[in-house]
Protein backbone atom coordinates (compact mmCIF):
# COMPACT_ATOMS: atom_id res chain seq x y z
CA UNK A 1 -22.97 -13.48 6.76
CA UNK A 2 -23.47 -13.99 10.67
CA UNK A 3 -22.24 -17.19 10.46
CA UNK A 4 -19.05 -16.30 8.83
CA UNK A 5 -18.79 -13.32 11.15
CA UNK A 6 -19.23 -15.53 13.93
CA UNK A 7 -16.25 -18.36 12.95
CA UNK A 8 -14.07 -15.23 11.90
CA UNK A 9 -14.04 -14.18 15.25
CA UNK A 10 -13.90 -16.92 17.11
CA UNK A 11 -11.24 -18.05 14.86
CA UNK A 12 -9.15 -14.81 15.58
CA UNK A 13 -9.31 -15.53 19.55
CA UNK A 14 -7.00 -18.68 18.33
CA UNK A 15 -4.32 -16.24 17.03
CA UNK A 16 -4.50 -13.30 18.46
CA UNK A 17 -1.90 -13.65 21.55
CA UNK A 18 0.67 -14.36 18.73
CA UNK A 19 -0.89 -11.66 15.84
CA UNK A 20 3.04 -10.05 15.87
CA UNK A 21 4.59 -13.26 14.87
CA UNK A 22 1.91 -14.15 12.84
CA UNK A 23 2.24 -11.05 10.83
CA UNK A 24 6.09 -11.28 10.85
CA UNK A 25 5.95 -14.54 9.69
CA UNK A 26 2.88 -13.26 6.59
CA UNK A 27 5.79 -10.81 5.54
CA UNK A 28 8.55 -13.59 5.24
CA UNK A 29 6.24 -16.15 3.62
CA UNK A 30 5.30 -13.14 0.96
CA UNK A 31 9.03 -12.10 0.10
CA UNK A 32 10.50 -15.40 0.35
CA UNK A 33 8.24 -16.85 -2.63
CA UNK A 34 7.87 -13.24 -4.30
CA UNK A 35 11.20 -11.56 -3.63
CA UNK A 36 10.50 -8.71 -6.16
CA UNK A 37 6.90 -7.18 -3.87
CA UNK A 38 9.95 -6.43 -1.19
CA UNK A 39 10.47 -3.16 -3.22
CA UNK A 40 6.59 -1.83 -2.38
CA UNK A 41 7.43 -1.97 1.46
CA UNK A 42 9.46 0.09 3.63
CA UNK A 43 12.87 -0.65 4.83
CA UNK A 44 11.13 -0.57 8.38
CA UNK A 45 8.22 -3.13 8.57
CA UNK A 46 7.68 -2.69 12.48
CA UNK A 47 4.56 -0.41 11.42
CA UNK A 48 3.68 -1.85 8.76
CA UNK A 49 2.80 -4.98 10.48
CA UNK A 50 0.13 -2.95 13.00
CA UNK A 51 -1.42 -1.58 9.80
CA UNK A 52 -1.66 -5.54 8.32
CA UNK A 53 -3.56 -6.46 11.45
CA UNK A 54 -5.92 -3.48 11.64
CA UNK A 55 -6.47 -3.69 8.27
CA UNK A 56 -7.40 -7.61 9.11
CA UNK A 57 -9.32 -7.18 12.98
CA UNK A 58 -11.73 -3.74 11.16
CA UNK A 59 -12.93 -5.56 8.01
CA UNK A 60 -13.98 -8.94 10.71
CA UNK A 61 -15.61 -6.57 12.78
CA UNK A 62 -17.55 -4.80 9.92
CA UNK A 63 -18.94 -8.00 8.07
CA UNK A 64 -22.21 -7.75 9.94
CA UNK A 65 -22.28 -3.47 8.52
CA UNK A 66 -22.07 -5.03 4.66
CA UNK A 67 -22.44 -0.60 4.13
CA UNK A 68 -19.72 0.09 6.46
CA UNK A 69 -17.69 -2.77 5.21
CA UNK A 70 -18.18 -1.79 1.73
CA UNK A 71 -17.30 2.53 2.56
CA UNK A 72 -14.09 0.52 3.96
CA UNK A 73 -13.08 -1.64 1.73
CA UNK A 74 -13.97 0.85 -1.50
CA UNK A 75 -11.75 3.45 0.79
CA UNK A 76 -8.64 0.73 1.13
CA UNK A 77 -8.81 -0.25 -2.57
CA UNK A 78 -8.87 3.22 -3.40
CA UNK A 79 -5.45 3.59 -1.06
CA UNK A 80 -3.64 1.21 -2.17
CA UNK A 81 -3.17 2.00 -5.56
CA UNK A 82 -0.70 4.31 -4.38
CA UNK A 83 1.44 0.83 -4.15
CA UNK A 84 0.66 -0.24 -7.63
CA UNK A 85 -1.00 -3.43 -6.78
CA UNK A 86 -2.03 -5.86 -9.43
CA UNK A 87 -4.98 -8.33 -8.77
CA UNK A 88 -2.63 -11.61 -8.92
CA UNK A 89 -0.63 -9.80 -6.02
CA UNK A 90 -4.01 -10.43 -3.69
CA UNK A 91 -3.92 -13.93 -4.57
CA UNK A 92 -0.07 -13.99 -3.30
CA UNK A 93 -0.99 -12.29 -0.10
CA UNK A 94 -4.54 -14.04 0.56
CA UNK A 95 -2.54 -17.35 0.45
CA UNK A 96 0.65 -16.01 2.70
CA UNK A 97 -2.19 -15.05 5.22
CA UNK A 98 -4.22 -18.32 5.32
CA UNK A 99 -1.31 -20.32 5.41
CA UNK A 100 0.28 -18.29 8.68
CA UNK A 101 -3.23 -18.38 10.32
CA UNK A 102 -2.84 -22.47 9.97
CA UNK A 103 0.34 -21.94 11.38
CA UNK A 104 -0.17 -19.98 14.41
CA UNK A 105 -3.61 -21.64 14.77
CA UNK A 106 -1.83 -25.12 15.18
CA UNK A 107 -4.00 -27.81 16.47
CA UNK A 108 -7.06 -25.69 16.94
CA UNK A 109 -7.36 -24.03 13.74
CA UNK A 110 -10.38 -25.91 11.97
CA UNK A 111 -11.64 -26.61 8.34
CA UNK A 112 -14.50 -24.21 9.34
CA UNK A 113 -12.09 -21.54 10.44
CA UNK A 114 -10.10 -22.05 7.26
CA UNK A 115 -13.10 -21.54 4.70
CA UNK A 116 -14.22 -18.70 6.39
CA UNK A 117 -10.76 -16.78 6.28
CA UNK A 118 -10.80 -18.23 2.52
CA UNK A 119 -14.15 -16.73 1.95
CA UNK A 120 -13.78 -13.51 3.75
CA UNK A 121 -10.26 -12.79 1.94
CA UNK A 122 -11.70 -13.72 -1.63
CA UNK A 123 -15.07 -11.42 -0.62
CA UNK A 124 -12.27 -8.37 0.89
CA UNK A 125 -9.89 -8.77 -2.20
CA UNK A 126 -12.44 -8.55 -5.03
CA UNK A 127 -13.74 -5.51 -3.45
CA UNK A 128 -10.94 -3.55 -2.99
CA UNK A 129 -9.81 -4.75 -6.96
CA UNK A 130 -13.04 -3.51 -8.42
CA UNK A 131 -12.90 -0.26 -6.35
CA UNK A 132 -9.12 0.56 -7.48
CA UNK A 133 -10.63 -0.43 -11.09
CA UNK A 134 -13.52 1.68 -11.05
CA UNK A 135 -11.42 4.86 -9.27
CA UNK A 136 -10.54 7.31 -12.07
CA UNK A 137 -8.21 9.34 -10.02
CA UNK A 138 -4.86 9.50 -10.17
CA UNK A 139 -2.88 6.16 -8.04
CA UNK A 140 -1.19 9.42 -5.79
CA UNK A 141 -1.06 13.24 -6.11
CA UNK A 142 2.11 15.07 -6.07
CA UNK A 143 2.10 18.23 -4.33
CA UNK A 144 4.36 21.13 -3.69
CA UNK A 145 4.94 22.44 0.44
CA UNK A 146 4.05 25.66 0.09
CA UNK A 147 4.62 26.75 3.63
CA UNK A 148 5.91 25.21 6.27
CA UNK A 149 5.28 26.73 10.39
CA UNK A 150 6.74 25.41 13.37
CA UNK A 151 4.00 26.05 16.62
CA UNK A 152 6.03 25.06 19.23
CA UNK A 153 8.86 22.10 19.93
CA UNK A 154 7.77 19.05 17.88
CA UNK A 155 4.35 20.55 16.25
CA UNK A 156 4.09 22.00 12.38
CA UNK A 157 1.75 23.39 10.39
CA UNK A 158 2.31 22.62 6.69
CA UNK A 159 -0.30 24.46 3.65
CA UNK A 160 0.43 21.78 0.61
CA UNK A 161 -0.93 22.33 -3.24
CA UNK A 162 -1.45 19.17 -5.37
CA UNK A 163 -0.65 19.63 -8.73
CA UNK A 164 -4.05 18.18 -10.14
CA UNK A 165 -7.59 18.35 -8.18
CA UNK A 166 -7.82 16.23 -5.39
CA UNK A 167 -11.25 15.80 -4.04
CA UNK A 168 -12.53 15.02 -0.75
CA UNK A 169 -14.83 16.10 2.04
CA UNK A 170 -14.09 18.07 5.57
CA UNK A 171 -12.78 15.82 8.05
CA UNK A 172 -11.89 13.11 5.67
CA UNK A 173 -7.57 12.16 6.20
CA UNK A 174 -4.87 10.93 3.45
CA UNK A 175 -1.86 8.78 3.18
CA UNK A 176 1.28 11.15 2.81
CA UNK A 177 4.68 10.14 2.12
CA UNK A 178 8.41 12.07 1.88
CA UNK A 179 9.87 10.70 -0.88
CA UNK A 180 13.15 12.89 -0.28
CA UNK A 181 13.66 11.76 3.11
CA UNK A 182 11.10 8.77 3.91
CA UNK A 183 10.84 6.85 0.54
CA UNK A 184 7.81 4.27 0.08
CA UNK A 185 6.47 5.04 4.14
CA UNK A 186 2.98 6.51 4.27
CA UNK A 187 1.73 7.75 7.26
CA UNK A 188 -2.12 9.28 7.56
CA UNK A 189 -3.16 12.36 8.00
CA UNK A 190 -6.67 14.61 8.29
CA UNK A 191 -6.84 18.04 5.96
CA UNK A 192 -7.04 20.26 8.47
CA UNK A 193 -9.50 22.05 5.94
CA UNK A 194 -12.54 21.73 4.06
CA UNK A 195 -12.18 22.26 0.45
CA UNK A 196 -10.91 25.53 -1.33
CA UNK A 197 -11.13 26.95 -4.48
CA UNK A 198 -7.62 27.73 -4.43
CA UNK A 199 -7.18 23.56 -3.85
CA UNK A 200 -4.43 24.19 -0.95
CA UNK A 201 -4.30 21.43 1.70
CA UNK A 202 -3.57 22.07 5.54
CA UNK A 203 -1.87 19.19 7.72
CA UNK A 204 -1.47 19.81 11.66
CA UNK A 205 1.36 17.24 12.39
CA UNK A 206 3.20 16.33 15.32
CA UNK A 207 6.78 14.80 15.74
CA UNK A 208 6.37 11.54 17.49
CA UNK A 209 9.19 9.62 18.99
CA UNK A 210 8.57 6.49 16.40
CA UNK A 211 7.09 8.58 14.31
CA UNK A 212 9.74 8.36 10.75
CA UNK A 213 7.18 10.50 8.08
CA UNK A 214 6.25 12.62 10.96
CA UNK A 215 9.47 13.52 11.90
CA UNK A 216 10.73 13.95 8.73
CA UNK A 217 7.29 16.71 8.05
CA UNK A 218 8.15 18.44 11.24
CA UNK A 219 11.82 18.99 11.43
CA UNK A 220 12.95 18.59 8.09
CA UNK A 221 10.45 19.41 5.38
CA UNK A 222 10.80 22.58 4.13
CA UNK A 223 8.29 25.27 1.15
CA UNK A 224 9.12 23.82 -2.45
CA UNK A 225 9.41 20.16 -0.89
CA UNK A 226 7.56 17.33 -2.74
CA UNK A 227 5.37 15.08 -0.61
CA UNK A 228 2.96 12.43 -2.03
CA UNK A 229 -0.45 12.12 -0.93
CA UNK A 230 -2.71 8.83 -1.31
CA UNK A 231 -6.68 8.55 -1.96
CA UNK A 232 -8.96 10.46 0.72
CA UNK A 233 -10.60 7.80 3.49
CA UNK A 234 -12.03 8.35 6.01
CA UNK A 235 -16.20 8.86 7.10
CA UNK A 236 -16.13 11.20 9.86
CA UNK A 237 -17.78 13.97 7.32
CA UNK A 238 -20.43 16.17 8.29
CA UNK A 239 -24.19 14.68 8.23
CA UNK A 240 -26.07 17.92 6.67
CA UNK A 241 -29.46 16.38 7.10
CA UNK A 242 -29.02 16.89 11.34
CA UNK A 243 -30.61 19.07 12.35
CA UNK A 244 -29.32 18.46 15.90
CA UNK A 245 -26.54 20.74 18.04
CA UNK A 246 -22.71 19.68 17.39
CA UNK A 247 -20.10 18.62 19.91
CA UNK A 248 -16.37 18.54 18.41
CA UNK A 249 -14.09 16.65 20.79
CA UNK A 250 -10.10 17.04 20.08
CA UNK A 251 -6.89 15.90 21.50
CA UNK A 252 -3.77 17.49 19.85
CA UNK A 253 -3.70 17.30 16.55
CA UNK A 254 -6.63 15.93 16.35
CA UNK A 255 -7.64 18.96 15.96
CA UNK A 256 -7.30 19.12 12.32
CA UNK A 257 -10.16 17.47 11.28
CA UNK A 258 -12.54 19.30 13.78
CA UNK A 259 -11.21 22.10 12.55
CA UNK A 260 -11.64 21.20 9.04
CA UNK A 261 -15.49 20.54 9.97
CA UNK A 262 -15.54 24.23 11.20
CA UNK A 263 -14.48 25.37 7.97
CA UNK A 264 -17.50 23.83 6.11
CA UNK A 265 -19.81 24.57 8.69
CA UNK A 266 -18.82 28.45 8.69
CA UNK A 267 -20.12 28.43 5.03
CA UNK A 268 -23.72 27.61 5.68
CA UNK A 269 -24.80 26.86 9.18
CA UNK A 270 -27.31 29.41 11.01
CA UNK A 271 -28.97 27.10 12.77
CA UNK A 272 -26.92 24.47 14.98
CA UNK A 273 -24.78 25.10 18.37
CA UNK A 274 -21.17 23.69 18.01
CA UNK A 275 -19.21 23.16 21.18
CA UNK A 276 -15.60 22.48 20.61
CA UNK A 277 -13.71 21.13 22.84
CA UNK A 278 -9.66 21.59 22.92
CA UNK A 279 -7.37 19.36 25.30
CA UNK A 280 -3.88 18.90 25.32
CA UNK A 281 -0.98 18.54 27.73
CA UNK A 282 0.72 22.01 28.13
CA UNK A 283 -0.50 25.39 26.67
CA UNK A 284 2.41 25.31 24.18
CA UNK A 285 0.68 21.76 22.86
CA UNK A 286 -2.77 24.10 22.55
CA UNK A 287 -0.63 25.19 18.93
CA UNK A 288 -4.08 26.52 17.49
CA UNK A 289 -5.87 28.03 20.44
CA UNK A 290 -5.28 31.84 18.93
CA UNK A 291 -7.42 30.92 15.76
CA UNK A 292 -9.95 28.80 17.31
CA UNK A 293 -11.02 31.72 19.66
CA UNK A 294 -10.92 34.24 16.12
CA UNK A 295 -13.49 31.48 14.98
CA UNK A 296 -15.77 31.46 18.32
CA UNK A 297 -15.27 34.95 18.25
CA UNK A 298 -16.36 36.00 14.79
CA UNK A 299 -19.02 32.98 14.97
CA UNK A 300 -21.73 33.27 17.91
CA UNK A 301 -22.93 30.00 17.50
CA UNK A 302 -19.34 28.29 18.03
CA UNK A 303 -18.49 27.88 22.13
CA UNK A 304 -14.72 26.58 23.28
CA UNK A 305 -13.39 25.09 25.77
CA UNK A 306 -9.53 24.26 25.77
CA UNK A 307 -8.45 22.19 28.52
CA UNK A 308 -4.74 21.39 29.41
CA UNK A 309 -3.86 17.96 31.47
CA UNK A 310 -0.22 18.36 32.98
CA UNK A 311 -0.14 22.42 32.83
CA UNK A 312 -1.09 23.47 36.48
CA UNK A 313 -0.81 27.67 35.67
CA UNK A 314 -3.40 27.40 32.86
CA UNK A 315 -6.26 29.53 32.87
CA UNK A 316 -8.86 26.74 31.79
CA UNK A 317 -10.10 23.43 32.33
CA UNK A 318 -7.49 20.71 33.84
CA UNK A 319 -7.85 17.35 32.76
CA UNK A 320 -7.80 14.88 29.99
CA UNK A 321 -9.95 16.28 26.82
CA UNK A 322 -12.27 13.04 27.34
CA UNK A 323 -13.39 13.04 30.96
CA UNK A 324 -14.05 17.15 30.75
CA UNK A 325 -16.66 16.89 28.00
CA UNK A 326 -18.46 14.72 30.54
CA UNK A 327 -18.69 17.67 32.93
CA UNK A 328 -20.64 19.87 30.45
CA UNK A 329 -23.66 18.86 28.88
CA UNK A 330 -26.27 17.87 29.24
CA UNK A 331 -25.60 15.61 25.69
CA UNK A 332 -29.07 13.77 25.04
CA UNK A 333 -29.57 15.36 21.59
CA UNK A 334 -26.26 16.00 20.00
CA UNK A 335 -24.21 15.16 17.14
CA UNK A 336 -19.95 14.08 18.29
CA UNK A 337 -17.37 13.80 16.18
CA UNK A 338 -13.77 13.01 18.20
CA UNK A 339 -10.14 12.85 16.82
CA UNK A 340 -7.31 12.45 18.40
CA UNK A 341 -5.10 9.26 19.52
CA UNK A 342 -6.41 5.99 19.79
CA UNK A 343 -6.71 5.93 23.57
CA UNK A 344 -8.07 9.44 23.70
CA UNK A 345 -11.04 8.73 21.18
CA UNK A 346 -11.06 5.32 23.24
CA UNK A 347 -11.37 7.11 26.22
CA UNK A 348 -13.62 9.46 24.95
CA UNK A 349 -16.09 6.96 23.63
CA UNK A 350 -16.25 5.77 27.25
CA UNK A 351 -17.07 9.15 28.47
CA UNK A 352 -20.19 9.21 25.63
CA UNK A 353 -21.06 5.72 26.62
CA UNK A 354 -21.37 6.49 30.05
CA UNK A 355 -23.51 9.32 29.22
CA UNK A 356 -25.85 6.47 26.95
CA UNK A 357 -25.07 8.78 23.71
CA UNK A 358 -26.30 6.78 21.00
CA UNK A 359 -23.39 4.92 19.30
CA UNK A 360 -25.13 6.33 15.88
CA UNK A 361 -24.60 9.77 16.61
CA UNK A 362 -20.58 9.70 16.97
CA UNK A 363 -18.01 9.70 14.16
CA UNK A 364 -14.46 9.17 14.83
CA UNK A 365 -11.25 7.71 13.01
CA UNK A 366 -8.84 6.02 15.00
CA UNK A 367 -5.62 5.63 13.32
CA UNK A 368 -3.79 3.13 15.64
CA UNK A 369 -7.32 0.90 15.98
């Protein structure tokens, strides 16, 4: 498997300045010979594309963690049965990709670098066919909006009920689509709860400027809505055995999943210090401050710290989320868990590096990785 590894990446360094026309060109070669898999992608491929070569760059990078690789590919199988993907529709796409990677590789693509891709796909694609096989849940849940809050100019708080059990763990995220307003676009997002007995799901969402689902979930969703929502991924979940102190780092709303982590922890732990910290740009953007302080308040063992970057009249800590968690500490024996955008958890993983926390003792998810 290092050896593989190895060409993969070295491979990748041949294509990489040109991934966006590479992945452009994937697309075409797939719905030019296959014109009816058009209708399982959205009208807008722009994103679509980024989540083609993540998908592609994380499962290179995790061949030498075959159980990290495996949590990953089991997850992605899982997802895309939301898309109603048949195995002979991974054959079409596994021979769209190796032919635009010949393309774009030109003159310095290899025979090596084409049997590994070959291998690799066939290894990735069998994996994620036996886990959709194997998954007994439904393809995607249906679920009812049961409330809908606004916290501020482009932030919204939405409490969702699936109409059959939907399982997953604190801090785990899902695919959600509008089919009223954004048909066949999924975008992820965390529960911003652990599970309930009443099975309600909380999503913390904000309104980006590109952002089609998330628009459409701030400003136009409404209670008694219809959303779909996609297999649970995701591995930043609680480790129970620690016994070691917690340290909850979030930027926006990337607060749900921290928060979603407090949940759980609120029904058992006596025993372990959580620090949370809160950043954001303004106090308006700090949408869940009020109920994080009824948490730390009502919890001893909980500490906060909310911290606002571009909000000079705040009472708090000034700065972005990441480099403040370096001024507190000290941090040799704690568990992290950060969520936020990609270049704040980015950031923030420089912070922990610089403070030699042991990469083994930090979950994250990065979305846009």
């Amino acid at each position: 498997m290092g050896d593989l590894s190895h060409l993969l990446r070295e491979s990748w360094t041949v294509v990489e300045e040109q991934q966006e026309k590479l992945a452009g060109y994937f697309y075409a070669r797939i719905f030019l010979s296959n014109p009816h898999l058009r209708d399982l992608f959205p009208v807008q491929m722009d994103a679509q594309r980024s989540r083609l070569l993540g998908a592609i760059v994380t499962a290179v990078q995790t061949l030498d963690d075959p159980e990290r690789l495996d949590a990953y590919l089991r997850d992605l199988g899982r997802d895309h049965r939301k898309f109603e993907v048949t195995p002979e529709q991974y054959a079409v796409v596994g021979d769209a990709l190796l032919e635009s990677l010949r393309i774009f590789g030109g003159e310095r693509w290899t025979p090596d670098f084409d049997q590994a891709w070959r291998d690799a796909y066939g290894l990735i694609a069998q994996k994620m066919i036996d886990a959709a096989k194997a998954d007994d849940d439904p393809a995607y849940w249906i679920a009812e909006v049961l409330s809908h809050e606004r916290r501020g100019r482009d932030i919204a708080v939405l409490t969702v009920l699936p109409g059959q059990p939907l399982e997953f763990r604190a801090g785990q995220y899902v695919s959600v689509e509008c089919p009223a307003y954004r048909p066949r676009v999924w975008r992820v997002y965390s529960m911003a709860n652990a599970p309930r007995r009443d099975r309600t799901l909380e999503f913390h969402v904000r309104a980006l400027s590109s952002g089609w689902v998330s628009g459409a979930l701030v400003r136009r969703v409404r209670a008694g809505d219809l959303l779909r929502l996609a297999a649970p991924m995701g591995s930043m979940t609680l480790d129970r055995r620690s016994t070691r102190d917690i340290v909850c780092v979030a930027g926006s709303t990337g607060l749900a999943p921290i928060k979603a982590l407090l949940e759980e922890l609120t029904r058992f732990n006596r025993t372990r210090w959580v620090h949370v910290f809160f950043g954001a740009g303004t106090r308006e953007d700090l949408y869940d401050l009020p109920e994080l302080r009824a948490i730390a308040a009502q919890h001893p063992w909980v500490s906060l710290v909310p911290a606002c970057s571009r909000d000079a009249s705040f009472d708090g800590e000034h700065g972005n989320v990441s480099e403040i968690v370096g001024r507190y500490g000290p941090w040799n024996d704690h568990d992290f868990y950060v969520a936020g955008s990609a270049g704040m958890v980015q950031a923030t993983l420089r912070t922990l590096a610089a403070l030699e926390v042991p990469p083994s003792r930090i979950r994250y998810d990065a979305f846009g990785q």
